[in-house]
C-alpha atoms as a PDB file:
ATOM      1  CA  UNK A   1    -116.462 -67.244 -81.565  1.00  0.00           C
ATOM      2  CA  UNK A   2    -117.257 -64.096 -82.903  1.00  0.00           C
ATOM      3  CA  UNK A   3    -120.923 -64.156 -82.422  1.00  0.00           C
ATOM      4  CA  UNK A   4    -120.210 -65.016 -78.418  1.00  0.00           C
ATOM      5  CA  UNK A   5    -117.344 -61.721 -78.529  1.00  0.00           C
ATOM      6  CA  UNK A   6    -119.899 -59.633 -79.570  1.00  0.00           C
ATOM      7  CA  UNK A   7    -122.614 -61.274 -76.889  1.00  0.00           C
ATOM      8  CA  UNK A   8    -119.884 -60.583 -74.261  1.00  0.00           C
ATOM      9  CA  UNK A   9    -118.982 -57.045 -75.361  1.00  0.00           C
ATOM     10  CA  UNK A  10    -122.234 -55.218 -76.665  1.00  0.00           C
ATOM     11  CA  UNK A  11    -123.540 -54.199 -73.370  1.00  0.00           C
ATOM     12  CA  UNK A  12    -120.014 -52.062 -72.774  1.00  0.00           C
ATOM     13  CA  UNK A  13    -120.534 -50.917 -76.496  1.00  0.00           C
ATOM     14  CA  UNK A  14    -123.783 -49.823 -76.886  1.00  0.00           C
ATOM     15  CA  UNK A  15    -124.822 -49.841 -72.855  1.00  0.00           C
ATOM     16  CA  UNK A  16    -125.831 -46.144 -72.451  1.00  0.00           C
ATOM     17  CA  UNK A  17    -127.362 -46.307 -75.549  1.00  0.00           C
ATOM     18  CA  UNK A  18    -130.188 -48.301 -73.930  1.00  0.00           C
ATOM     19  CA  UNK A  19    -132.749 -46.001 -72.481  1.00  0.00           C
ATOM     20  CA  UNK A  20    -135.918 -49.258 -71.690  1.00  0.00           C
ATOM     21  CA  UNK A  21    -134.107 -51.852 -69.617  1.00  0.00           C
ATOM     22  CA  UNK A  22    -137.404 -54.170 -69.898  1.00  0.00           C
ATOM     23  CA  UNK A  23    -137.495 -53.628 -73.751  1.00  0.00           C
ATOM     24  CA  UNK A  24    -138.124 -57.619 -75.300  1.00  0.00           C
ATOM     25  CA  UNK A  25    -135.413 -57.115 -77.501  1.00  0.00           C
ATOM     26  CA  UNK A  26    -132.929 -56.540 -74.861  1.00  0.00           C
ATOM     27  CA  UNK A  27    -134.359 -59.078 -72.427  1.00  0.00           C
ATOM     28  CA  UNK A  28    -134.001 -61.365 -75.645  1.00  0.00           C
ATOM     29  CA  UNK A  29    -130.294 -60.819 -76.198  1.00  0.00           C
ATOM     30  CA  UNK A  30    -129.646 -61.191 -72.099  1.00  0.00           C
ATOM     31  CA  UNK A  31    -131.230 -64.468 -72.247  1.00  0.00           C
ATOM     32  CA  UNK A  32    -129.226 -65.368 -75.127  1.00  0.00           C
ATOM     33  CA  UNK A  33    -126.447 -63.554 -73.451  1.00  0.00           C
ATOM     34  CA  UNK A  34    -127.410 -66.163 -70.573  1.00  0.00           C
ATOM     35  CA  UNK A  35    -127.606 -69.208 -72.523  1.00  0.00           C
ATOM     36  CA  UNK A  36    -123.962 -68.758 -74.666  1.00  0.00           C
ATOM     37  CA  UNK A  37    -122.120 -68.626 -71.452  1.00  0.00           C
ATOM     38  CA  UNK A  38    -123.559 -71.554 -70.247  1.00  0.00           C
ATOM     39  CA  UNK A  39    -123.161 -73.292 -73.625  1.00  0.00           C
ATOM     40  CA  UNK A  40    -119.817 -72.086 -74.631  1.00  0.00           C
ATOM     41  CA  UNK A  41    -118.147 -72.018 -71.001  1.00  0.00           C
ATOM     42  CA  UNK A  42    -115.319 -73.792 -69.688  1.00  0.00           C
ATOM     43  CA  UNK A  43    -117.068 -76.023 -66.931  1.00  0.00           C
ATOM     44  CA  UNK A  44    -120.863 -76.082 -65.744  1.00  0.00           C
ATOM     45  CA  UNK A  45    -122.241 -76.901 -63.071  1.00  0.00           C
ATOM     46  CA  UNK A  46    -124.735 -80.361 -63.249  1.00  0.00           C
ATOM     47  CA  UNK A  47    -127.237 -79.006 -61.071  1.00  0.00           C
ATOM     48  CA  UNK A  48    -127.957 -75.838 -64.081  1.00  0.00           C
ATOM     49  CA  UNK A  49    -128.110 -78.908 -66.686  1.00  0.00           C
ATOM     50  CA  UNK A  50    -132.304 -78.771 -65.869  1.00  0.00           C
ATOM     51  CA  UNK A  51    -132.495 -75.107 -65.066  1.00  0.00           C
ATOM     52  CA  UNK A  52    -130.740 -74.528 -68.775  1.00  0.00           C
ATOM     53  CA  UNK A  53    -133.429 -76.713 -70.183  1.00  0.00           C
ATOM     54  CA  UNK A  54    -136.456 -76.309 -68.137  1.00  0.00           C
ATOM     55  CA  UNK A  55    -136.139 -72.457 -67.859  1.00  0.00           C
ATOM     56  CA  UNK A  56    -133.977 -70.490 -70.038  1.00  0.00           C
ATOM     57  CA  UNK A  57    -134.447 -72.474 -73.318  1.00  0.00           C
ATOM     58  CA  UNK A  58    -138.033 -72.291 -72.720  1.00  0.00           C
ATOM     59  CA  UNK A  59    -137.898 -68.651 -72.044  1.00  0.00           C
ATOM     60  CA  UNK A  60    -135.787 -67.615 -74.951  1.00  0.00           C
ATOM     61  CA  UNK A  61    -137.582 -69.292 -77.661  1.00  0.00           C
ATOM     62  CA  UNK A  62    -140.863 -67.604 -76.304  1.00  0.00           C
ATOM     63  CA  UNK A  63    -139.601 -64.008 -76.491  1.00  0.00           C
ATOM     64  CA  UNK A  64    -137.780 -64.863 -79.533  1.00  0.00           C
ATOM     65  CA  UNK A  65    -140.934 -65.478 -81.229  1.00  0.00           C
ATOM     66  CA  UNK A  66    -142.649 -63.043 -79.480  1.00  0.00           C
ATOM     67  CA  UNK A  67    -139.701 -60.479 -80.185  1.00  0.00           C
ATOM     68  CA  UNK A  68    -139.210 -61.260 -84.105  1.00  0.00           C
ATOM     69  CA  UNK A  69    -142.822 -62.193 -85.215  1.00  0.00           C
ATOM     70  CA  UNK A  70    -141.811 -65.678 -85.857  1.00  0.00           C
ATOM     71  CA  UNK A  71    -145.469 -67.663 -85.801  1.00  0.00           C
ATOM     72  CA  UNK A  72    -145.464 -69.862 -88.396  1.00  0.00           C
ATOM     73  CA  UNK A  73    -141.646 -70.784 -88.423  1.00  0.00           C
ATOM     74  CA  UNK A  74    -140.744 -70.456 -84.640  1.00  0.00           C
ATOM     75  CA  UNK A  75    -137.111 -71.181 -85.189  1.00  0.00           C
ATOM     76  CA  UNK A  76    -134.389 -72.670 -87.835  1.00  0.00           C
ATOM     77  CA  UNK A  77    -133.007 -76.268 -88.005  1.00  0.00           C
ATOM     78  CA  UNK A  78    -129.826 -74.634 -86.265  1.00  0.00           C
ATOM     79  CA  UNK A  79    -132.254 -73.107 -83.255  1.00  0.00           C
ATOM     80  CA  UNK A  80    -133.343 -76.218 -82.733  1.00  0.00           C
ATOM     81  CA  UNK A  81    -130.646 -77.791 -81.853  1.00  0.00           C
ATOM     82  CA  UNK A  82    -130.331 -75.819 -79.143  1.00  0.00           C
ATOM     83  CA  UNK A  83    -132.562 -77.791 -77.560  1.00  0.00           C
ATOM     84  CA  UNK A  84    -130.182 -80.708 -77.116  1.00  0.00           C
ATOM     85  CA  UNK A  85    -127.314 -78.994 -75.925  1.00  0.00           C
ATOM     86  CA  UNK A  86    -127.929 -79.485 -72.018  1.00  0.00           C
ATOM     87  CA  UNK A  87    -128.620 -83.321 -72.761  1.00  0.00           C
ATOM     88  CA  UNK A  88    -125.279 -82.913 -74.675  1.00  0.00           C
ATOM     89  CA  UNK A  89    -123.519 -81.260 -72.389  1.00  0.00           C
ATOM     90  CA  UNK A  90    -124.048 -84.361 -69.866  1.00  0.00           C
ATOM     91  CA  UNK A  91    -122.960 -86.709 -71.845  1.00  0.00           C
ATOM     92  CA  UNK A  92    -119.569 -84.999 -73.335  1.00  0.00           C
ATOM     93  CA  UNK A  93    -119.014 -82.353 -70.954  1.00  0.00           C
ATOM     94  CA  UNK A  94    -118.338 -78.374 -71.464  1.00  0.00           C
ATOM     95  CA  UNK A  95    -119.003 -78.172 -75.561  1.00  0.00           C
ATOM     96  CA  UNK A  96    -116.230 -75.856 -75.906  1.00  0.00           C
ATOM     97  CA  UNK A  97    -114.447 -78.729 -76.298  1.00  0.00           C
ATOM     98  CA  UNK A  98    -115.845 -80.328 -79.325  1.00  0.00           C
ATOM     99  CA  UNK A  99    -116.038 -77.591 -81.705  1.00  0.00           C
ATOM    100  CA  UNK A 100    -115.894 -77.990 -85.311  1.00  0.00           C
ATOM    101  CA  UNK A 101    -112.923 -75.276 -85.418  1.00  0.00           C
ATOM    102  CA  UNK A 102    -110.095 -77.100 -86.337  1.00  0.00           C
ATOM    103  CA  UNK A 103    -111.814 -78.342 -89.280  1.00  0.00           C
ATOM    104  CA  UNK A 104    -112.909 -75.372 -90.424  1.00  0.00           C
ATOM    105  CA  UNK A 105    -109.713 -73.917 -90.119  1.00  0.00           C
ATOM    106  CA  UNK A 106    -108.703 -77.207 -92.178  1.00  0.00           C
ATOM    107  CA  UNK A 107    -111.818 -76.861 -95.044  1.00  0.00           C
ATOM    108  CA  UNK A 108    -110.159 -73.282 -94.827  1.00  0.00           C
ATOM    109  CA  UNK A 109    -106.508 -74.471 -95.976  1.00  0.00           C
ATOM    110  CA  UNK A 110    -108.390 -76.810 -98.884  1.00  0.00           C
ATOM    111  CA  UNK A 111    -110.291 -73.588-100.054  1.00  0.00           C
ATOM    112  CA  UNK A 112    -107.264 -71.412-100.400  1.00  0.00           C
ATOM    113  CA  UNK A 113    -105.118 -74.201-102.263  1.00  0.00           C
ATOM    114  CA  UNK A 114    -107.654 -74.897-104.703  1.00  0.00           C
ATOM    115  CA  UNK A 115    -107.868 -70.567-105.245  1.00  0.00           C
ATOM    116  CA  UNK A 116    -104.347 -70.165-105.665  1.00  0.00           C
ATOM    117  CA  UNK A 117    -103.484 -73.072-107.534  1.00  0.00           C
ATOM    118  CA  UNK A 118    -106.217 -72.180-110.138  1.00  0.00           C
ATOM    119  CA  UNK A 119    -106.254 -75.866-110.851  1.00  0.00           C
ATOM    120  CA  UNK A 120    -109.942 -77.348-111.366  1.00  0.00           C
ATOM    121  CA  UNK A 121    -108.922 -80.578-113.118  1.00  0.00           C
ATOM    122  CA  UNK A 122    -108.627 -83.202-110.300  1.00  0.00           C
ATOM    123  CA  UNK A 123    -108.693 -80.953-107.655  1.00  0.00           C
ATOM    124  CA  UNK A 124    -108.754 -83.749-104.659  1.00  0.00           C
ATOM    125  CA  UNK A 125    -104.849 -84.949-105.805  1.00  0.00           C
ATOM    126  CA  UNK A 126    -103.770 -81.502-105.524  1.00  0.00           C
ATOM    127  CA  UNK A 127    -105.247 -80.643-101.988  1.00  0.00           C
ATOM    128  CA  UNK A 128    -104.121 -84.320-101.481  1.00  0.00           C
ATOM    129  CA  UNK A 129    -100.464 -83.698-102.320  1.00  0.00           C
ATOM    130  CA  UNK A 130    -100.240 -80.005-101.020  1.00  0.00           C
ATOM    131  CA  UNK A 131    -101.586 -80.912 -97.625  1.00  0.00           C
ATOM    132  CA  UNK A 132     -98.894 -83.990 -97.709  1.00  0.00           C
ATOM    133  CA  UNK A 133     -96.482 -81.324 -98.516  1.00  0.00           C
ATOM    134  CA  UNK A 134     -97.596 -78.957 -96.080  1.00  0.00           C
ATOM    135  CA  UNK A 135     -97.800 -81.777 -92.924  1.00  0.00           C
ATOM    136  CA  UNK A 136     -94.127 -82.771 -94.019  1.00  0.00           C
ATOM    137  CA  UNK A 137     -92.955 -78.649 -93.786  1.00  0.00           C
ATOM    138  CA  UNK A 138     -94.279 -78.780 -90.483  1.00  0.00           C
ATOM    139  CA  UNK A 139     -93.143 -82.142 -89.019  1.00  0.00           C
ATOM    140  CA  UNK A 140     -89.281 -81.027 -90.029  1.00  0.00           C
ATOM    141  CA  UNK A 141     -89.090 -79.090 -86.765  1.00  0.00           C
ATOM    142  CA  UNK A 142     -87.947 -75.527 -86.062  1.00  0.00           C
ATOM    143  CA  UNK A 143     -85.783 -73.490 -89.035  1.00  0.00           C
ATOM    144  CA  UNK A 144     -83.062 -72.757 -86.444  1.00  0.00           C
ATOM    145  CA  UNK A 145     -81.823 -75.391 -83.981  1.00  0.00           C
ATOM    146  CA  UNK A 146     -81.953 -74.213 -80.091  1.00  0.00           C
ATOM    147  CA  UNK A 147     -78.409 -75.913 -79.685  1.00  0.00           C
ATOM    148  CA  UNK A 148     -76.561 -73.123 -81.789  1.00  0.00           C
ATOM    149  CA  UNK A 149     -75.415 -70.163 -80.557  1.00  0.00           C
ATOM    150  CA  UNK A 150     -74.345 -66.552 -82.597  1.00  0.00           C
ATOM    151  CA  UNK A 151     -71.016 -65.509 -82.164  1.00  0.00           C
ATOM    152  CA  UNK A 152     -70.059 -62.818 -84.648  1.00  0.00           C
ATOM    153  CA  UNK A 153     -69.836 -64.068 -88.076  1.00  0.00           C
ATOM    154  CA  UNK A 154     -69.742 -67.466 -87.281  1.00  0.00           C
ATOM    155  CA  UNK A 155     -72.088 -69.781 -85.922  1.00  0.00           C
ATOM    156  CA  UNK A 156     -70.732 -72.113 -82.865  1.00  0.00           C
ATOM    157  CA  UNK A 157     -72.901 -75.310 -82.155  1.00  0.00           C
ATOM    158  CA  UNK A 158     -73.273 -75.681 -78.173  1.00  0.00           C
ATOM    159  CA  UNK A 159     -71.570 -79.238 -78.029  1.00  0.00           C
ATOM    160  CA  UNK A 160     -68.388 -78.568 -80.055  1.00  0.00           C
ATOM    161  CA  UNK A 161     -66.655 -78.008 -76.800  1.00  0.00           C
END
């Protein structure tokens, strides 16, 4: 996500900065621009499915190894996959919607309980029983009840009437 913000946002940041328009670098990160909207959008369209792969993927890995010298190693493992995305894309839809996020946000939570805790001797029972903890915190619902209501010092539930 925050390699796509800063796609989205760099031409507004650094815009009138750019004095060549046709500069390979820059036509490099518009066609990478190009290709994380597609990618990372909400819908596509199935006719750009073969324009995505036949054109722009083409395009970009040309100028990217014309652009960064690259002629032994064109591109990484993670470049390459890429390549698969538009075949991807037809069979599951947008790809926005199967992200890794939430479990990186959950390898996150394990990271943090294993720092805090300090505890390095059987370390999978105590992300085990913190994130059992943690899921029962959750499930107990909201601190505060929407039936009661403040009325001075006291505390009136709504159906006591």
């Amino acid at each position: 996500m925050q390699n796509w913000s800063l796609l989205r946002l760099l031409p507004f940041l650094i815009g009138d900065k750019i004095k060549d328009f046709n500069d390979p670098a820059w036509k490099l990160y518009l066609q990478l621009k190009e290709l994380c909207e597609n990618f990372c959008g909400q819908s596509f369209l199935k006719t750009n499915v073969p324009y995505i792969k036949d054109v722009l993927l083409p395009l970009y890995f040309q100028r990217r190894s014309e652009v960064l010298n690259e002629s032994k190693h064109p591109y990484k493992p993670k470049h390459h996959f890429k390549n698969h995305f538009p075949e991807k894309m037809l069979q599951w839809g947008p790809l926005l919607h199967i992200w890794t996020m939430p479990y990186e946000q959950k390898h996150k939570m394990f990271k943090e309980v294993v720092r805090q805790s300090r505890n390095f001797i059987n370390v999978e029972h105590t992300c085990a029983t913190r994130h059992q903890l943690n899921l029962a915190y959750r499930s107990t619902g909201p601190l505060f009840p929407k039936g009661c209501i403040e009325i001075g010092p006291s505390v009136l539930n709504i159906g006591d009437h």
